[in-house]
PDB file of N, CA and C in Angstrom:
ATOM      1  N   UNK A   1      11.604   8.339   7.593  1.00  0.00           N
ATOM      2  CA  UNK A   1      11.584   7.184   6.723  1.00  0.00           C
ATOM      3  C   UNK A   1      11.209   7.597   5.296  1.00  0.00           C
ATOM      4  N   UNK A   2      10.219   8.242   5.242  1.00  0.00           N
ATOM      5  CA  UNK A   2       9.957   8.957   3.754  1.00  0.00           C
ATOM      6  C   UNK A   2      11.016   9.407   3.012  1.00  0.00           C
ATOM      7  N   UNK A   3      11.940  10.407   3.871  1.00  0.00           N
ATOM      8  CA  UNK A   3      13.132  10.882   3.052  1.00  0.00           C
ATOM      9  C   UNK A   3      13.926   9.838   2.733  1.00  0.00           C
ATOM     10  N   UNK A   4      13.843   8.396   3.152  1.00  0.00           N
ATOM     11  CA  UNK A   4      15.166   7.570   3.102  1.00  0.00           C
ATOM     12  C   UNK A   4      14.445   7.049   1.756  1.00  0.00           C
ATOM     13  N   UNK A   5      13.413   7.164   1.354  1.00  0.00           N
ATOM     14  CA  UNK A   5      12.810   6.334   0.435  1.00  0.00           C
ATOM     15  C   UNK A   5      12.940   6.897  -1.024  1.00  0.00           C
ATOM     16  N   UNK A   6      12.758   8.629  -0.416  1.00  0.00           N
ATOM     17  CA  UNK A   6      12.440   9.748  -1.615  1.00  0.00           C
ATOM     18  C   UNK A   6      14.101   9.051  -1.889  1.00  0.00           C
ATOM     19  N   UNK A   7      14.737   9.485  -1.096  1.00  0.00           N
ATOM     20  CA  UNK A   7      16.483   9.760  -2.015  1.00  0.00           C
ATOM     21  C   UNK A   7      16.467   8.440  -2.648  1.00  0.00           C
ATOM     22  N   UNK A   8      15.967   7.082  -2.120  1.00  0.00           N
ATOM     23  CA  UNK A   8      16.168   5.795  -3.150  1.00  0.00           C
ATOM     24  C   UNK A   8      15.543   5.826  -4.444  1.00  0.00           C
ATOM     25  N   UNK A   9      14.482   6.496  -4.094  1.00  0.00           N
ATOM     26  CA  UNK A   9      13.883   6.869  -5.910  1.00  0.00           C
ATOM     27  C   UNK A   9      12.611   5.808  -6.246  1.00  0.00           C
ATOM     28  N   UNK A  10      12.472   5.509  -5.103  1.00  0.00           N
ATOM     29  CA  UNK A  10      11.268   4.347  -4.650  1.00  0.00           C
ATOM     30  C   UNK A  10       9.665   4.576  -5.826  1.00  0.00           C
ATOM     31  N   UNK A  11       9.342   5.787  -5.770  1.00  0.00           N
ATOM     32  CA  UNK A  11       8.638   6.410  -6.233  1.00  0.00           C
ATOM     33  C   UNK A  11       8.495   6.262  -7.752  1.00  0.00           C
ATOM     34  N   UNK A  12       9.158   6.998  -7.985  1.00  0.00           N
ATOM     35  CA  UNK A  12       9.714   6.756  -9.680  1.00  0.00           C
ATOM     36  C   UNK A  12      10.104   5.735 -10.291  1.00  0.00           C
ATOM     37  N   UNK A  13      10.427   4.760  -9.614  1.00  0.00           N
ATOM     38  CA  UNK A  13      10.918   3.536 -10.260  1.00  0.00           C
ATOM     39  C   UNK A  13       9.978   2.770 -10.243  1.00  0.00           C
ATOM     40  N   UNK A  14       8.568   3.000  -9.037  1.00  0.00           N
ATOM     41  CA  UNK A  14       7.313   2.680  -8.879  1.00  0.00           C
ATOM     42  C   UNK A  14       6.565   2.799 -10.363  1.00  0.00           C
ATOM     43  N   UNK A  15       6.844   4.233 -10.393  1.00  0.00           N
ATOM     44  CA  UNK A  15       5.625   4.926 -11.608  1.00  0.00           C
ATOM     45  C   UNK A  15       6.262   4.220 -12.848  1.00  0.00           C
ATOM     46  N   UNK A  16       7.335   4.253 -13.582  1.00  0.00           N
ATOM     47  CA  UNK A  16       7.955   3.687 -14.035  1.00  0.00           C
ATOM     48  C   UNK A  16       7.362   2.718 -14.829  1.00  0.00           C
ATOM     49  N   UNK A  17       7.694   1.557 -13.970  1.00  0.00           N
ATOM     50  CA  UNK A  17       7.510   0.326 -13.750  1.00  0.00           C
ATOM     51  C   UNK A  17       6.044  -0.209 -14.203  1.00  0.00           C
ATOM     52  N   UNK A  18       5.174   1.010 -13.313  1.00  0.00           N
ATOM     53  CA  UNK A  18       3.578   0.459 -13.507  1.00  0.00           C
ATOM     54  C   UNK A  18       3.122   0.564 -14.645  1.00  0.00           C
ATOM     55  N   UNK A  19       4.240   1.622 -15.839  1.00  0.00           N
ATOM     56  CA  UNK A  19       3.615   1.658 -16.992  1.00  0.00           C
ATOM     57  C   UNK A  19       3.732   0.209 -18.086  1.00  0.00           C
ATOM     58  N   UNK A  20       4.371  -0.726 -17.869  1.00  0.00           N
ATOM     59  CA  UNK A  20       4.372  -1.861 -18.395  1.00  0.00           C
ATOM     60  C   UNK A  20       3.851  -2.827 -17.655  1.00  0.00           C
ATOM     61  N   UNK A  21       3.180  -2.801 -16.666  1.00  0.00           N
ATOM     62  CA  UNK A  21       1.892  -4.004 -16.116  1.00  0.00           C
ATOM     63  C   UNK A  21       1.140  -4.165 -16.764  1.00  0.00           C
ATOM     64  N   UNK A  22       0.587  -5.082 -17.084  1.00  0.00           N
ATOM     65  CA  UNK A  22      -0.434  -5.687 -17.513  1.00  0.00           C
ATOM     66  C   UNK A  22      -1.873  -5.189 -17.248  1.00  0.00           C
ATOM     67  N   UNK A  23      -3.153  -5.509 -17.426  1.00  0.00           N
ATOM     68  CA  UNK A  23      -4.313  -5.060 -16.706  1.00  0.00           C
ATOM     69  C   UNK A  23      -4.085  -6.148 -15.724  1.00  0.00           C
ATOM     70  N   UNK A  24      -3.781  -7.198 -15.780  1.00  0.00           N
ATOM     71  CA  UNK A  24      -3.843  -8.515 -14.665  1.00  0.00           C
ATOM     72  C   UNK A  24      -3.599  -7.955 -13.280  1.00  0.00           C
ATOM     73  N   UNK A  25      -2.464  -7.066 -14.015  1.00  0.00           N
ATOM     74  CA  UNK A  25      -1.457  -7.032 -12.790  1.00  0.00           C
ATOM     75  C   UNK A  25      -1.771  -5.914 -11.983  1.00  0.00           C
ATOM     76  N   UNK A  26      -2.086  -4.977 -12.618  1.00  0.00           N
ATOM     77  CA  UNK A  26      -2.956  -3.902 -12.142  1.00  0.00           C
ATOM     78  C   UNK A  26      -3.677  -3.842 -11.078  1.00  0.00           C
ATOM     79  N   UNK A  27      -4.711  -5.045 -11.847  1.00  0.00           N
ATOM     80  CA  UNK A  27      -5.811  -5.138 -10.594  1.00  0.00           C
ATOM     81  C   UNK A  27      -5.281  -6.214  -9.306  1.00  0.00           C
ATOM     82  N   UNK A  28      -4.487  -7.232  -9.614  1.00  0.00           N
ATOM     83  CA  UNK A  28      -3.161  -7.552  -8.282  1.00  0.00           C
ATOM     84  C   UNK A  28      -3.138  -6.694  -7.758  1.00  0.00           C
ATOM     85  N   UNK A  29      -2.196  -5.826  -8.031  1.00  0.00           N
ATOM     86  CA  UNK A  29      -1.864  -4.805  -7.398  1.00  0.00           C
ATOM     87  C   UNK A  29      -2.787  -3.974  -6.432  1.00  0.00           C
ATOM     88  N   UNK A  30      -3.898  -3.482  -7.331  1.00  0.00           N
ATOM     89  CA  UNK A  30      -4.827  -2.788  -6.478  1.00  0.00           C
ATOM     90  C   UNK A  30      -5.573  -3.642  -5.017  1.00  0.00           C
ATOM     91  N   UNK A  31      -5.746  -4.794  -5.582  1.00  0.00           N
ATOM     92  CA  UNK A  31      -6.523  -6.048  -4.126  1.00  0.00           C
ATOM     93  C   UNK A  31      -5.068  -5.802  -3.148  1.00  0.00           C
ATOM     94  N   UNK A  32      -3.550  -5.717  -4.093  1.00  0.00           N
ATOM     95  CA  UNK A  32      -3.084  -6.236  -2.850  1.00  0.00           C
ATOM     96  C   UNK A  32      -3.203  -5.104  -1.882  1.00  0.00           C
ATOM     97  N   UNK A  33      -3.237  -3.699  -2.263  1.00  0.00           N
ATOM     98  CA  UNK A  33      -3.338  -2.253  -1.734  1.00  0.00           C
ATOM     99  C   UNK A  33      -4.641  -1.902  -0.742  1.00  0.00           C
ATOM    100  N   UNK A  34      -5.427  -2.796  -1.857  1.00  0.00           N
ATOM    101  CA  UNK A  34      -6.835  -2.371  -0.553  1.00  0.00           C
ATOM    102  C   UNK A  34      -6.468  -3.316   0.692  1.00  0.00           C
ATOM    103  N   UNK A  35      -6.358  -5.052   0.552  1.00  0.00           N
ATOM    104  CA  UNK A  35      -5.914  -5.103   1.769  1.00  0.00           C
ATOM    105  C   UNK A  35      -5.326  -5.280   2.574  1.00  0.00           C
ATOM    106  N   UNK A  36      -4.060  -4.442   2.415  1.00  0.00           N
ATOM    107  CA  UNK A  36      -3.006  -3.888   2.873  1.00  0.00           C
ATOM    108  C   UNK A  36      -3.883  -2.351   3.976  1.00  0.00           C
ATOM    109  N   UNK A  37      -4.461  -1.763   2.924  1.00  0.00           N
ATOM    110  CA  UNK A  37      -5.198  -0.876   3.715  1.00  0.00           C
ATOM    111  C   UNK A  37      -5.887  -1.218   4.873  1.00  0.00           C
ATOM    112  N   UNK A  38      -7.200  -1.759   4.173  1.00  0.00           N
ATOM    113  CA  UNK A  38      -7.938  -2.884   5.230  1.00  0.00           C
ATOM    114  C   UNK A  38      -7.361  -3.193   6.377  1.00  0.00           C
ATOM    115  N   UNK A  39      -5.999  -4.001   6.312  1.00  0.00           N
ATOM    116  CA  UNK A  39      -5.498  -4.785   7.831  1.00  0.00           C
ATOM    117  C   UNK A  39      -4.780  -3.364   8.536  1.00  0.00           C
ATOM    118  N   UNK A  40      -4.339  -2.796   7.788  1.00  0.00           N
ATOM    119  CA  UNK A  40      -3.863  -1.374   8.385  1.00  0.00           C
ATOM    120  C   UNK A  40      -5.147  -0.057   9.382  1.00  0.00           C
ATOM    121  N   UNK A  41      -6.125  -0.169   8.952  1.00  0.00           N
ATOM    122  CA  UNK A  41      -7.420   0.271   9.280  1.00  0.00           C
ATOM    123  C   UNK A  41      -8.176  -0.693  10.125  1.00  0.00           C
ATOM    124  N   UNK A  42      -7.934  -1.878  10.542  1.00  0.00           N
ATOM    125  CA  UNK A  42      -8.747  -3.026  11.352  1.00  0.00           C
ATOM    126  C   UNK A  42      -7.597  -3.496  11.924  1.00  0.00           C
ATOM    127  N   UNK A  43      -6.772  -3.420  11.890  1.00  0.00           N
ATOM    128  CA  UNK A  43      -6.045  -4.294  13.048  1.00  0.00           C
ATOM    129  C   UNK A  43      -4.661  -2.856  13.794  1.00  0.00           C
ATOM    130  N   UNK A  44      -3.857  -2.080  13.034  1.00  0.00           N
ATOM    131  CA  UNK A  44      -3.159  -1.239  13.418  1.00  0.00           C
ATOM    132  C   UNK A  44      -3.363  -0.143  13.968  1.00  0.00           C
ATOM    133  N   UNK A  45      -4.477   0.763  13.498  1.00  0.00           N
ATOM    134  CA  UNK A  45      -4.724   1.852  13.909  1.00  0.00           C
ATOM    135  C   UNK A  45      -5.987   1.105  15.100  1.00  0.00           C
ATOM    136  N   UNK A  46      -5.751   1.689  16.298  1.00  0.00           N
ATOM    137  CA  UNK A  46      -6.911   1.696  16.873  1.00  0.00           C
ATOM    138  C   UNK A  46      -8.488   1.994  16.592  1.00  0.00           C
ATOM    139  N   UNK A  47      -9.438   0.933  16.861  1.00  0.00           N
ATOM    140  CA  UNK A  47     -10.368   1.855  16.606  1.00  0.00           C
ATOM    141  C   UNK A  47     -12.136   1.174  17.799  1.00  0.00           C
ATOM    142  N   UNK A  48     -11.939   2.324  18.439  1.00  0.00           N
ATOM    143  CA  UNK A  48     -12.687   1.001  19.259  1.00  0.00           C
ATOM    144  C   UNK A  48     -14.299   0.758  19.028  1.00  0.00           C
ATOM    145  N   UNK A  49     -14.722   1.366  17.706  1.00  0.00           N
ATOM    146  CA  UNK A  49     -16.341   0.579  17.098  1.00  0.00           C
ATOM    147  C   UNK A  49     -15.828  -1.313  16.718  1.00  0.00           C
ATOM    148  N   UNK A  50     -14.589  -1.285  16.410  1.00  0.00           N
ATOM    149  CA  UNK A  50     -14.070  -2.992  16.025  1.00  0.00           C
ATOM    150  C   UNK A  50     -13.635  -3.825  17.006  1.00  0.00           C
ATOM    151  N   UNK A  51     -13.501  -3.258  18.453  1.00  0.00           N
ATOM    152  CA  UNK A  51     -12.956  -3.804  19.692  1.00  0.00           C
ATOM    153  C   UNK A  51     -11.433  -4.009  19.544  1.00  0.00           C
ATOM    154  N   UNK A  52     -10.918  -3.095  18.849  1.00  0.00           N
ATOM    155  CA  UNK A  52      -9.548  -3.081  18.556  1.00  0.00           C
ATOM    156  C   UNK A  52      -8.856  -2.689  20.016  1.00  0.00           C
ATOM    157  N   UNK A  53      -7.692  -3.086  20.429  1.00  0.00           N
ATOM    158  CA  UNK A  53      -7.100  -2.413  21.134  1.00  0.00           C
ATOM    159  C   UNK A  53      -5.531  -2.190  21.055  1.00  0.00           C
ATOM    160  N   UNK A  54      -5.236  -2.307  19.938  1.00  0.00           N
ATOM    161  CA  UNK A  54      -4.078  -2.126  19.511  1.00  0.00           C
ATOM    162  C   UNK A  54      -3.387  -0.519  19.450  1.00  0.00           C
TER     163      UNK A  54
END
């Protein structure tokens, strides 16, 4: 999946892009990343100190 992303240029059009955000948007961005992380770390990956059993 990575390679399908690298050849779209996903990346770069990312970096790009982020250089005309705003600070607003920035920090959007970053909340939306942490919890994106967060539900990725508590609900996807197993972990059984959270009683996860996924």
């Amino acid at each position: 999946m990575n390679k399908y992303f690298y050849t779209l240029g996903l990346r770069r059009a990312a970096e790009k892009s982020y250089e005309v955000y705003s600070e607003e948007s920035i920090e959007a961005l970053k909340w939306f990343a942490s919890d994106v992380n967060a539900y990725i770390e508590d609900i996807i990956i197993p972990n059984p100190s959270n009683g996860s059993n996924n």
